[in-house]
N, C-alpha and C. Protein backbone atom coordinates (compact mmCIF):
# COMPACT_ATOMS: atom_id res chain seq x y z
N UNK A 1 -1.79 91.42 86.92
CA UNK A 1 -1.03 92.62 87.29
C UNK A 1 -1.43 93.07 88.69
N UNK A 2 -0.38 93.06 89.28
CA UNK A 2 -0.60 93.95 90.64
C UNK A 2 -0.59 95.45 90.73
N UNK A 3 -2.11 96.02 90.70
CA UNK A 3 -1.91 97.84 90.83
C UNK A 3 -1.86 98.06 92.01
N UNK A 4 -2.07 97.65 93.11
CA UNK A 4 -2.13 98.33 94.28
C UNK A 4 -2.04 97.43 95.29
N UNK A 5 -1.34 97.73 96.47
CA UNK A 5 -1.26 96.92 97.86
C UNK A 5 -1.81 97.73 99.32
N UNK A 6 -2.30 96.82 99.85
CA UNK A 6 -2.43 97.66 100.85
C UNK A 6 -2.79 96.89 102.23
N UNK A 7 -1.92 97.30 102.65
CA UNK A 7 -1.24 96.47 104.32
C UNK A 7 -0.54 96.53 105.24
N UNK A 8 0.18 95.56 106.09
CA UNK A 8 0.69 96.23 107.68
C UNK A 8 2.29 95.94 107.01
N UNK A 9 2.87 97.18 107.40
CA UNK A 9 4.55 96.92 107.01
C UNK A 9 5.16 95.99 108.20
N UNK A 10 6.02 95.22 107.27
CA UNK A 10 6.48 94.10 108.55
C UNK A 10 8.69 94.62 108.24
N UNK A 11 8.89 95.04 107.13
CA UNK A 11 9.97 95.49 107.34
C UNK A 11 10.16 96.85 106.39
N UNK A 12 10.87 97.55 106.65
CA UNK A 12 11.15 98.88 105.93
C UNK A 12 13.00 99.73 106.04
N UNK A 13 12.98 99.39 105.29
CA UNK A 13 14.59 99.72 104.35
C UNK A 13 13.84 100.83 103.60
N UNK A 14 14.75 101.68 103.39
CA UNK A 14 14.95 102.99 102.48
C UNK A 14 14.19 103.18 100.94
N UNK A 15 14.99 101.78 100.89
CA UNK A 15 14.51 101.45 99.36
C UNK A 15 13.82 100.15 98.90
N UNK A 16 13.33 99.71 100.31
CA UNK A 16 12.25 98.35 100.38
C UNK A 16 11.70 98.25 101.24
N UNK A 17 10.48 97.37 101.03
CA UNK A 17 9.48 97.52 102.04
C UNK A 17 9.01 96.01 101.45
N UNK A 18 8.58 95.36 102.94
CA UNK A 18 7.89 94.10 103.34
C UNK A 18 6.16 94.52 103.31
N UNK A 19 5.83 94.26 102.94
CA UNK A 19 3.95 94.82 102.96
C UNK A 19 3.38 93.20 103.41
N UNK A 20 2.39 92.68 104.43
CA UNK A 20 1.94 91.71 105.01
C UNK A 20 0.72 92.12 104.52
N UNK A 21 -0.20 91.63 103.20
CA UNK A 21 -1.51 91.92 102.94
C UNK A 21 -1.77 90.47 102.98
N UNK A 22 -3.15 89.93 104.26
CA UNK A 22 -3.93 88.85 104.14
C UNK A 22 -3.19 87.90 104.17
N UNK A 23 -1.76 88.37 104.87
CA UNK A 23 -1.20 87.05 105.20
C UNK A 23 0.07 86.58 104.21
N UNK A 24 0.07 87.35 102.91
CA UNK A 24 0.89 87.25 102.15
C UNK A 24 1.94 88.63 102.28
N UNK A 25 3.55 88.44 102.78
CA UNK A 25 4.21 89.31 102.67
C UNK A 25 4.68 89.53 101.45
N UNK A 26 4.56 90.91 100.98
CA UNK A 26 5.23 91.31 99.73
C UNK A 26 6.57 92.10 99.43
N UNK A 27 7.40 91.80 99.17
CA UNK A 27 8.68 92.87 98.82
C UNK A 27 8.37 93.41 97.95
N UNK A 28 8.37 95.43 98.12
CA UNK A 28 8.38 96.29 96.74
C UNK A 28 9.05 97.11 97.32
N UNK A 29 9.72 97.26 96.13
CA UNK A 29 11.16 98.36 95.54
C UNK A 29 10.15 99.69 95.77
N UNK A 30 10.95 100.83 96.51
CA UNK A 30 10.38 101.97 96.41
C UNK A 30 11.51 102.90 96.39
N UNK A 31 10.58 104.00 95.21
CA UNK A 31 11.90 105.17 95.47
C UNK A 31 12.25 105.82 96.78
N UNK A 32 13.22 106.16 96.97
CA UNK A 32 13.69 107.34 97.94
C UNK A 32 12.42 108.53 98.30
N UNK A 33 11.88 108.87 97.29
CA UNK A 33 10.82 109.93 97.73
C UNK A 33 9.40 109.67 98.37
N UNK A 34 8.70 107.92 97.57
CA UNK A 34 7.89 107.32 97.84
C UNK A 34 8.09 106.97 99.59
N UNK A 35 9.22 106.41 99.87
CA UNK A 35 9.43 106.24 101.46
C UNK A 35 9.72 107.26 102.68
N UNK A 36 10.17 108.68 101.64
CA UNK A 36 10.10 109.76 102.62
C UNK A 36 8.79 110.52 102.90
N UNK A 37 7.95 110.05 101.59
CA UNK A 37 6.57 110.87 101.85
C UNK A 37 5.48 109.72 102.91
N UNK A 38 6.28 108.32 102.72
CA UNK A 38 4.83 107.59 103.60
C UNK A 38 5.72 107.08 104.70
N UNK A 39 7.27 107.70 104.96
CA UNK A 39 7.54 107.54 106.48
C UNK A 39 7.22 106.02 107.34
N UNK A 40 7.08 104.87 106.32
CA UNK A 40 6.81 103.71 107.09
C UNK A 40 7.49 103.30 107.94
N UNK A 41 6.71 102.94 109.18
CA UNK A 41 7.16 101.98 110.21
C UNK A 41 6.55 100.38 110.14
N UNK A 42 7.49 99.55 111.18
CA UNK A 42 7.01 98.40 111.31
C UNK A 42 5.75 98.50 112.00
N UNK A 43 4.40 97.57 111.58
CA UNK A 43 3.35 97.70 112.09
C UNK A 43 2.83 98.48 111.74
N UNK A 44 3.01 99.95 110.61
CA UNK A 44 1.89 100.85 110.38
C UNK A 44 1.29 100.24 109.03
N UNK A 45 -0.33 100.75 108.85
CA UNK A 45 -1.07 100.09 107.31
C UNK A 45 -0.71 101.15 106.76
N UNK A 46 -0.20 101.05 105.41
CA UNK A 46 -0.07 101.69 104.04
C UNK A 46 -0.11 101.38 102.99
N UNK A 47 -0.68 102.07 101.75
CA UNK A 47 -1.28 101.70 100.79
C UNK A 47 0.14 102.36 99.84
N UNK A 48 0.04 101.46 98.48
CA UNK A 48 0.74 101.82 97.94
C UNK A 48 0.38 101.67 96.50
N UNK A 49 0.75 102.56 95.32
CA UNK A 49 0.22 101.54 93.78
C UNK A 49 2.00 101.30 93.50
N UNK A 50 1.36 100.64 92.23
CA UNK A 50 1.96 99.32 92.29
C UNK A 50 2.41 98.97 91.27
N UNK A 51 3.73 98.52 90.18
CA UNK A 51 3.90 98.20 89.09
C UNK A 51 4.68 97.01 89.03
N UNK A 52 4.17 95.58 88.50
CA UNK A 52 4.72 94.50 88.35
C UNK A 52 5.72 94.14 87.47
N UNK A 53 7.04 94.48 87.12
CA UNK A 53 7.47 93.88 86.12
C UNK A 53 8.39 92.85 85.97
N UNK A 54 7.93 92.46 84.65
CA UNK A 54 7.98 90.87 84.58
C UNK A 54 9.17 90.68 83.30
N UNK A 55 10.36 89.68 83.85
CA UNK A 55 11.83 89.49 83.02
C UNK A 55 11.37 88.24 83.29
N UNK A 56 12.54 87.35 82.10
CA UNK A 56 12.35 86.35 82.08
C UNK A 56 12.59 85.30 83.36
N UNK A 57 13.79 86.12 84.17
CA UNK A 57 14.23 84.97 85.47
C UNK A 57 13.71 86.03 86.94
N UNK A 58 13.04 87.35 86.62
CA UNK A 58 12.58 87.88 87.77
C UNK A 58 11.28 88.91 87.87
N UNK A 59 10.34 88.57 88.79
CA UNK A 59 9.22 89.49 88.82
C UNK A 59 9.10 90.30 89.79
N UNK A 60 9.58 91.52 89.84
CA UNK A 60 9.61 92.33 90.59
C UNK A 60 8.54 93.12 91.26
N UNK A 61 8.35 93.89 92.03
CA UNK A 61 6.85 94.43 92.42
C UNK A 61 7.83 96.10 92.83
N UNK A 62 7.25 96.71 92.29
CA UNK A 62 7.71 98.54 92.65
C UNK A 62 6.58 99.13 93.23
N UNK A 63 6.84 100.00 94.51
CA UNK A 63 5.35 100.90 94.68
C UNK A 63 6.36 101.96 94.70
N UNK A 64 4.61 102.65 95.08
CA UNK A 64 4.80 104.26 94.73
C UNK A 64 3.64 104.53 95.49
N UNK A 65 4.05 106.05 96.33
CA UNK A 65 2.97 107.23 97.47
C UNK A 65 2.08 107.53 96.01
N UNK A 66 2.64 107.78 95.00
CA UNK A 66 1.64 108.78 94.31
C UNK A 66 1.20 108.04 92.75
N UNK A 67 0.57 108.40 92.29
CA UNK A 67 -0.17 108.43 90.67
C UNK A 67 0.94 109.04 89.76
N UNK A 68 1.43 110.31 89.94
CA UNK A 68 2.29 111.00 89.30
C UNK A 68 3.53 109.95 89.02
N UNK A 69 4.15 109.39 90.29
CA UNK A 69 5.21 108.93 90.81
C UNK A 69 5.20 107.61 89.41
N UNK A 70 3.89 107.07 89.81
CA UNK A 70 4.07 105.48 89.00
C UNK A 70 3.98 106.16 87.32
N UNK A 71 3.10 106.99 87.20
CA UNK A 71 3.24 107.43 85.98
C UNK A 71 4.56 107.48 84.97
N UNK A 72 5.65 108.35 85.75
CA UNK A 72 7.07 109.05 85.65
C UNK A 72 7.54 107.69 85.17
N UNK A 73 7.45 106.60 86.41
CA UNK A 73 8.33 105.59 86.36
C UNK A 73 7.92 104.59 85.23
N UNK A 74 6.72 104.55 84.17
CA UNK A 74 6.35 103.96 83.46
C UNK A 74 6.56 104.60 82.37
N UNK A 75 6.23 105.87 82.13
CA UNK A 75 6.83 106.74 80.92
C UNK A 75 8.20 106.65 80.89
N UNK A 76 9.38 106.16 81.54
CA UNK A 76 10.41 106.26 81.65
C UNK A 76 10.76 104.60 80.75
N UNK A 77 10.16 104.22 81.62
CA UNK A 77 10.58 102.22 81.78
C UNK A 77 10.02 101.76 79.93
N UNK A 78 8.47 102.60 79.84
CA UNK A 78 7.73 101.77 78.22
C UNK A 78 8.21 102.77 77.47
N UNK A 79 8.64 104.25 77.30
CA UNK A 79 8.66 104.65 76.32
C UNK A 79 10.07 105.23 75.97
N UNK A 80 10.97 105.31 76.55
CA UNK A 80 12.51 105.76 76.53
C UNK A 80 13.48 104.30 76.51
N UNK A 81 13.95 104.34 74.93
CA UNK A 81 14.96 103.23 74.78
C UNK A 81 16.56 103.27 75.64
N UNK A 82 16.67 102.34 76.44
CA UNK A 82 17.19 102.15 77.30
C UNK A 82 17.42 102.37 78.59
N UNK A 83 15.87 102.55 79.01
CA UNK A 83 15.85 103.06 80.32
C UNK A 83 14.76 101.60 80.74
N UNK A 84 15.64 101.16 82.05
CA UNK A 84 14.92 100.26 82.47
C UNK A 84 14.38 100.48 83.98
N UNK A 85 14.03 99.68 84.97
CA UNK A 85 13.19 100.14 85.89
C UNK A 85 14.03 100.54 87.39
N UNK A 86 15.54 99.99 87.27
CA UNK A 86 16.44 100.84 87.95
C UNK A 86 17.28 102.33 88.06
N UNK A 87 17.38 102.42 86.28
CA UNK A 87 16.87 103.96 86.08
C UNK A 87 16.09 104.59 86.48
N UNK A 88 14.98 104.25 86.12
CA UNK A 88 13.83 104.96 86.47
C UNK A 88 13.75 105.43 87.68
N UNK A 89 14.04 104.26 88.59
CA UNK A 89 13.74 104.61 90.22
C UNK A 89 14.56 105.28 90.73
N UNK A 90 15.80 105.49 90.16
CA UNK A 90 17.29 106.30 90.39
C UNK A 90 16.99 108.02 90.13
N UNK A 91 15.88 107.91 88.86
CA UNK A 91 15.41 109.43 88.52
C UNK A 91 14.10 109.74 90.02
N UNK A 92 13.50 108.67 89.73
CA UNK A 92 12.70 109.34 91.19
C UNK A 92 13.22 109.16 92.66
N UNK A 93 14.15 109.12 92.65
CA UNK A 93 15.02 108.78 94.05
C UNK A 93 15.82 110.18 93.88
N UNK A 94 16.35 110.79 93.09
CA UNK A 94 16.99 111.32 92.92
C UNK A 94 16.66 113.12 92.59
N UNK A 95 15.12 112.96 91.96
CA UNK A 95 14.85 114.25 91.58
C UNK A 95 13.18 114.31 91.96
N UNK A 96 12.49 115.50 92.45
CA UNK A 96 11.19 115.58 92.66
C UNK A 96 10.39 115.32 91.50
N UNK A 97 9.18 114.91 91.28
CA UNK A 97 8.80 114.63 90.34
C UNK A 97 8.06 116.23 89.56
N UNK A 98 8.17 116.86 90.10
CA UNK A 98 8.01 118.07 89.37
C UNK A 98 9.19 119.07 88.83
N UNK A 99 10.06 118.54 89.46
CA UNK A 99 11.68 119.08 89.00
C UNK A 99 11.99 118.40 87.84
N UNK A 100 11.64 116.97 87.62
CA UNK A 100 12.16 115.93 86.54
C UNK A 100 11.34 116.63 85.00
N UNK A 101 9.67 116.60 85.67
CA UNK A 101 9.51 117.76 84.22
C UNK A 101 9.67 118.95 83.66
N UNK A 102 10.62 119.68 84.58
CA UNK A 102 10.83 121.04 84.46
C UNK A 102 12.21 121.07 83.66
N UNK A 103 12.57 119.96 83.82
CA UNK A 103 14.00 119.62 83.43
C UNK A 103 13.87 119.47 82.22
N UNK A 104 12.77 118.13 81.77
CA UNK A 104 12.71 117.55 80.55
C UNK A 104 11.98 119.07 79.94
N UNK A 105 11.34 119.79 80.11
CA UNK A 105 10.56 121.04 79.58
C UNK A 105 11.61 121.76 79.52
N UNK A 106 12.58 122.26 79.71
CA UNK A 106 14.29 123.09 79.79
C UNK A 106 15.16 122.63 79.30
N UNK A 107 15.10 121.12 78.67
CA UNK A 107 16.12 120.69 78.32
C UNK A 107 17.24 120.57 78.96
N UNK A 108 17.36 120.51 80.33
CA UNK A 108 18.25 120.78 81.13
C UNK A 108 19.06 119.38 81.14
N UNK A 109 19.87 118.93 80.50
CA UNK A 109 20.73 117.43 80.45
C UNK A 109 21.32 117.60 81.79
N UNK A 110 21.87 118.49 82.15
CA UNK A 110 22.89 118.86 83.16
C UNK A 110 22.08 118.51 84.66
N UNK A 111 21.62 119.18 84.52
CA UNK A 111 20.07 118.84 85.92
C UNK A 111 19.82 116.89 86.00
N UNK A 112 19.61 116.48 85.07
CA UNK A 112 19.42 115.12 84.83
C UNK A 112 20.61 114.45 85.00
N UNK A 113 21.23 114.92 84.41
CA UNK A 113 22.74 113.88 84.14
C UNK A 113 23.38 114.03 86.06
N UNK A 114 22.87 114.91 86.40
CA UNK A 114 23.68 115.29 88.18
C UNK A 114 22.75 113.65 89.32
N UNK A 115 21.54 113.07 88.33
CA UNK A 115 21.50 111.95 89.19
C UNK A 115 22.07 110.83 89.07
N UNK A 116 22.48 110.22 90.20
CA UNK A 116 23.50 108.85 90.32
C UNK A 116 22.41 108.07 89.65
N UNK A 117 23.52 107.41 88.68
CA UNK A 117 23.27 106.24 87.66
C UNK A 117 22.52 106.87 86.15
N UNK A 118 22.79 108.23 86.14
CA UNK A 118 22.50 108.96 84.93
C UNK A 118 23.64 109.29 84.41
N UNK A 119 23.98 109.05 83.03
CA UNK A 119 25.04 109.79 82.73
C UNK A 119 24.63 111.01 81.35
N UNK A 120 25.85 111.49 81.14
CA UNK A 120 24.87 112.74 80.40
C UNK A 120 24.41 112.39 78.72
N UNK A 121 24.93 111.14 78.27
CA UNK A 121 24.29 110.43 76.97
C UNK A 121 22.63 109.84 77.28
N UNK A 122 22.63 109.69 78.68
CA UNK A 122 21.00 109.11 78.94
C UNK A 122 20.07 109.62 79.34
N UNK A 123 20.77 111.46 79.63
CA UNK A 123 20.02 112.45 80.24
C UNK A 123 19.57 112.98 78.87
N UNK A 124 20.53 112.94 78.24
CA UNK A 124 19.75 113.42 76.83
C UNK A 124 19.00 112.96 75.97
N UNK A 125 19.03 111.26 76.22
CA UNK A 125 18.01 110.34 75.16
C UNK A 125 16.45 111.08 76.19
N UNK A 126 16.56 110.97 77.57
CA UNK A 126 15.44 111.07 78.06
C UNK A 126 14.62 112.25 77.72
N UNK A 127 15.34 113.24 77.45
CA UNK A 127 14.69 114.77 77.39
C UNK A 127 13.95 114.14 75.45
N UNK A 128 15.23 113.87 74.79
CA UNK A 128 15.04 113.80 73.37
C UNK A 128 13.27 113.11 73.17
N UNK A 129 13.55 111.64 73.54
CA UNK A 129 12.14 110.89 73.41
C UNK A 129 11.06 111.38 73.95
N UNK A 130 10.98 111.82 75.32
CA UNK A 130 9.76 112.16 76.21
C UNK A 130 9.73 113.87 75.34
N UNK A 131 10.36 114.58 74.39
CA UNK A 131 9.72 115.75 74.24
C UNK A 131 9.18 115.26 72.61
N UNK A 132 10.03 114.59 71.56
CA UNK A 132 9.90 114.39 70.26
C UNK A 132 9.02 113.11 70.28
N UNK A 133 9.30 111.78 70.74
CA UNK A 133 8.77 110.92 70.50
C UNK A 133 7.04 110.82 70.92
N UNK A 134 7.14 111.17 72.55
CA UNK A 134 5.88 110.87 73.14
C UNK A 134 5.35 112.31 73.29
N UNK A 135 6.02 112.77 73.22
CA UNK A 135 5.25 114.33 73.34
C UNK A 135 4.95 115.17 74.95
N UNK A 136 5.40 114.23 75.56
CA UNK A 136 4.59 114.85 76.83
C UNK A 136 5.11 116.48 77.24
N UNK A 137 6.36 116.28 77.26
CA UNK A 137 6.75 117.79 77.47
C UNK A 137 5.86 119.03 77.38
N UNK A 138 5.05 118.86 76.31
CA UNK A 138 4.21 119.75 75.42
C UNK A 138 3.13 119.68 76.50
N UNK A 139 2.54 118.89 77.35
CA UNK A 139 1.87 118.82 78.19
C UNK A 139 2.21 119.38 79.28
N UNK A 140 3.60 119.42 79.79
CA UNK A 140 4.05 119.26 81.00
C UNK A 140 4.89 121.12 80.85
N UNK A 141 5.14 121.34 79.64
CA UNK A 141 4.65 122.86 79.79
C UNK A 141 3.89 123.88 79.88
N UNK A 142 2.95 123.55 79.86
CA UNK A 142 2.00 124.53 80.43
C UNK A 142 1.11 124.30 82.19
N UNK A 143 1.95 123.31 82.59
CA UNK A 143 1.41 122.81 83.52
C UNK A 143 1.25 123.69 85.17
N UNK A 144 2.07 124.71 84.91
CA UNK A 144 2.45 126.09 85.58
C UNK A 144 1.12 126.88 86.17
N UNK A 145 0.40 126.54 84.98
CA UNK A 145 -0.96 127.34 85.67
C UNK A 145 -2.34 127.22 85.21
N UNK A 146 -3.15 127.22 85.06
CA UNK A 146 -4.37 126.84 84.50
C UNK A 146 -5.75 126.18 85.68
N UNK A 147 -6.70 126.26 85.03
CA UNK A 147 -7.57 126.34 86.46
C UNK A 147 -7.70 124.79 86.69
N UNK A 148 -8.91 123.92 87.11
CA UNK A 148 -8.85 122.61 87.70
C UNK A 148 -9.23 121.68 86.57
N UNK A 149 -10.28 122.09 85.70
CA UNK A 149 -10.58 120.90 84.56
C UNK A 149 -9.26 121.02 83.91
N UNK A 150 -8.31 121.88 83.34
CA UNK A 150 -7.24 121.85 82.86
C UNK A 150 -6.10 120.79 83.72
N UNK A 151 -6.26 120.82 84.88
CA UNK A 151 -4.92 119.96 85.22
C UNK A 151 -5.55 118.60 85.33
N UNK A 152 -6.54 118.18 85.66
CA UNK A 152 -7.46 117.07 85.81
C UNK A 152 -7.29 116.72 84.32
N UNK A 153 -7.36 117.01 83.00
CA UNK A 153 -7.15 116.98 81.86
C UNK A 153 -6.00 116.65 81.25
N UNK A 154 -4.64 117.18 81.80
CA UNK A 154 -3.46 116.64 81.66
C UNK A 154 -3.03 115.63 82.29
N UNK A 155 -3.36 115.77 83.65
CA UNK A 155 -3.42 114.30 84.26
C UNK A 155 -3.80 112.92 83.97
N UNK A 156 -4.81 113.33 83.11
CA UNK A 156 -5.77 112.29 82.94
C UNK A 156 -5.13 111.97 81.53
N UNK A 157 -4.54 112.68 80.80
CA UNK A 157 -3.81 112.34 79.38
C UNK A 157 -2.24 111.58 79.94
N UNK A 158 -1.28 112.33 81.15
CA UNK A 158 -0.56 111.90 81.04
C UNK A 158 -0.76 110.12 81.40
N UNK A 159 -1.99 109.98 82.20
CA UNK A 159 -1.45 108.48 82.94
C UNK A 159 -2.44 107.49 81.63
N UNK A 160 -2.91 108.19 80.84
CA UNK A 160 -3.13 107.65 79.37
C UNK A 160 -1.53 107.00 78.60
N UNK A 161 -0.97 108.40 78.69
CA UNK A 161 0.37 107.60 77.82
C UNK A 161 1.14 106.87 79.02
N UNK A 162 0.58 106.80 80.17
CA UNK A 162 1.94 105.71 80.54
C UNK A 162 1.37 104.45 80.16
N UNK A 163 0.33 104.50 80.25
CA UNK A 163 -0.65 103.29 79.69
C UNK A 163 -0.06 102.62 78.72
N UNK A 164 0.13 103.43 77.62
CA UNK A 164 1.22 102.96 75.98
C UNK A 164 -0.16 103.61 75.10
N UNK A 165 -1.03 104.55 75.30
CA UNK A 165 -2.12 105.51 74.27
C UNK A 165 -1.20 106.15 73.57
N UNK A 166 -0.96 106.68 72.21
CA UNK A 166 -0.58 107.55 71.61
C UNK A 166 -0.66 108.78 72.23
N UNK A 167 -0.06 110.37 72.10
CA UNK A 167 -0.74 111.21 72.75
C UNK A 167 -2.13 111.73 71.79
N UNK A 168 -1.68 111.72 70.78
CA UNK A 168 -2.92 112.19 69.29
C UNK A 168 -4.38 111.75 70.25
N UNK A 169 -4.35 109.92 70.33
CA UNK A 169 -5.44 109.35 70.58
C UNK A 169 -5.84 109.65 72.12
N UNK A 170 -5.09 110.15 73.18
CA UNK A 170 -5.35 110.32 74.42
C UNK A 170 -6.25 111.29 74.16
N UNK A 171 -5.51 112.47 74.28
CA UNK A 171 -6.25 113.69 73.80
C UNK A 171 -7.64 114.23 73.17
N UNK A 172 -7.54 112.92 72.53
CA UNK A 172 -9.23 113.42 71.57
C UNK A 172 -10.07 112.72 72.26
N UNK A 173 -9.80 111.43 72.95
CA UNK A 173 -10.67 110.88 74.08
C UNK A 173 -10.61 111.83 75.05
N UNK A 174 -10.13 112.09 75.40
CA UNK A 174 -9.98 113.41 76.90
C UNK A 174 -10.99 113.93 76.05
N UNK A 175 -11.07 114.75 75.26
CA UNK A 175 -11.45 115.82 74.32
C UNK A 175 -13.22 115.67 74.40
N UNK A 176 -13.14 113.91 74.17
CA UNK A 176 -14.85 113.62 74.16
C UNK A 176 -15.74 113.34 75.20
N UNK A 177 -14.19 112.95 76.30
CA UNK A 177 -15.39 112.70 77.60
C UNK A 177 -15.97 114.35 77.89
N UNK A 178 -14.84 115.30 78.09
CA UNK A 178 -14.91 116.39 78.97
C UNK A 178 -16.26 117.24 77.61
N UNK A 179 -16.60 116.73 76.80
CA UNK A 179 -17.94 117.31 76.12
C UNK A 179 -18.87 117.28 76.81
N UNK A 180 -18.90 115.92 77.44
CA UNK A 180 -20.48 115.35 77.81
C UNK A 180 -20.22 115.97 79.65
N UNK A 181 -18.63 115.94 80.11
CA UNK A 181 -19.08 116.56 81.28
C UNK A 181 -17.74 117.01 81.70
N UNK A 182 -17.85 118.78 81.69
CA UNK A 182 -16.48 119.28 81.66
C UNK A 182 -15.60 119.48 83.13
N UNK A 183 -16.73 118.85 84.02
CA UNK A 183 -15.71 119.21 85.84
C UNK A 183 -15.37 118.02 85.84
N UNK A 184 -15.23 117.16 85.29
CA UNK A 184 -14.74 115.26 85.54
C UNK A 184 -13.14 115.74 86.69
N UNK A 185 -13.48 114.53 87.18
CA UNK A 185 -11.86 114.50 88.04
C UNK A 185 -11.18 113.76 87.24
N UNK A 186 -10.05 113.80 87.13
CA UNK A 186 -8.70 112.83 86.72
C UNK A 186 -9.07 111.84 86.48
N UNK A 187 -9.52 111.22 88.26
CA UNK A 187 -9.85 109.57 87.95
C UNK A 187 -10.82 109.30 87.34
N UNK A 188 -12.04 109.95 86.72
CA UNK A 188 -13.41 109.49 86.11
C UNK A 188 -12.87 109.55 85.18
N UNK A 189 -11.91 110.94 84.54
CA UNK A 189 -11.38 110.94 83.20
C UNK A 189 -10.54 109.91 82.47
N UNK A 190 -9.78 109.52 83.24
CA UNK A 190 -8.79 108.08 82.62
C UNK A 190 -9.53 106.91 82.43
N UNK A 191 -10.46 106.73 83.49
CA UNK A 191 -12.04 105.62 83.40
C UNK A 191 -12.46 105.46 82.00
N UNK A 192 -13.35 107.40 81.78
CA UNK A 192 -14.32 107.13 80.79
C UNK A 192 -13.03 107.26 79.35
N UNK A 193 -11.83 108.08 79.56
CA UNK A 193 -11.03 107.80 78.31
C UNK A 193 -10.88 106.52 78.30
N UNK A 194 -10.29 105.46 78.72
CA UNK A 194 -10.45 104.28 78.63
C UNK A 194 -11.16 103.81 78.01
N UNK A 195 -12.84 103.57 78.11
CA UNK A 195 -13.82 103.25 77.91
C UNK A 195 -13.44 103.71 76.07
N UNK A 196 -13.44 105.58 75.89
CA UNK A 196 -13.70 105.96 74.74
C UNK A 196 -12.47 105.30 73.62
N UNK A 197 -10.98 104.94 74.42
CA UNK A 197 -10.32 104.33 73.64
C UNK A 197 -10.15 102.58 73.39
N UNK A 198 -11.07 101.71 73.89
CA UNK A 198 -11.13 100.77 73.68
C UNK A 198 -12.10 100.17 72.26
């Protein structure tokens, strides 16, 4: 699996990018927001993470500016039936990634269904699964305010379930690292949850 690239851009389209790491050029699909936040030019180094997916006649490579970003696009792609990874990138091309959970937290179909290549039967499976099935919503409402171990805590649960963790089982690992040490950042937290869910 490829998580991350990081190298000199040799071409840059809107919605693709050439990455030259060590000599090997890479094509990855990026959303609309991922390329407005890292502004690539030819010749500048940028880092990107990274999601490989793999069909039977094609292996694609997707980046993403952010953690959140690849998250969205994996909770979308592993856990919502019939959403595949051109959807996905159509929702983050299309909507901020903090608008997309405000939406799914509002139930707002209408908000969803207004992005190209959404229609309003798929705006509603998305709200349906990501609030009933996987639960996150429930996370992603209270996300409004709370001090720093709290968002470091949800963070660290949500990029658990893009993983494919239950939320039950995320949670109580979150639950056991932040015993032994309650200022953890995000990234130590997904580490040592890891660790506690293996």
């Amino acid at each position: 699996m490829i998580a991350r690239l990081r190298g000199e851009v040799v071409e840059a389209l809107p919605s693709r990018l050439v990455v030259d790491v060590a000599g090997v050029g890479y094509q990855v699909l990026v959303p609309i927001s991922s390329f407005d936040r890292l502004n690539p030019r030819q010749g500048q180094e940028i880092t990107l993470l990274t999601h490989l997916h793999v069909r039977e006649n094609a292996h694609t490579l997707y980046g993403f500016s952010s953690q959140e970003e690849r998250d969205i696009f994996l909770l979308l792609v592993d856990r919502v039936s019939g959403i595949g990874p051109t959807i996905a990138m159509a929702v983050l091309s299309g909507m901020a990634v903090e608008r997309f959970k405000q939406a799914v937290v509002d139930e707002d179909a209408k908000a969803l269904a207004a992005i190209k290549g959404l229609g309003k039967k798929t705006a509603e499976r998305i709200i349906l699964e990501l609030k009933d099935k996987v639960g996150v919503a429930e996370t992603w409402q209270v996300e409004g305010g709370g001090n720093e171990a709290g968002v470091a805590s949800r963070d660290a649960e949500l990029a658990l379930l893009a993983l494919g963790f239950k939320q039950a089982d995320a949670r109580k690992a979150i639950k056991v690292v932040l015993e032994k040490d309650p200022g953890m950042a995000a990234e130590d937290l997904i580490r040592e949850g890891l660790r506690e869910l293996s």
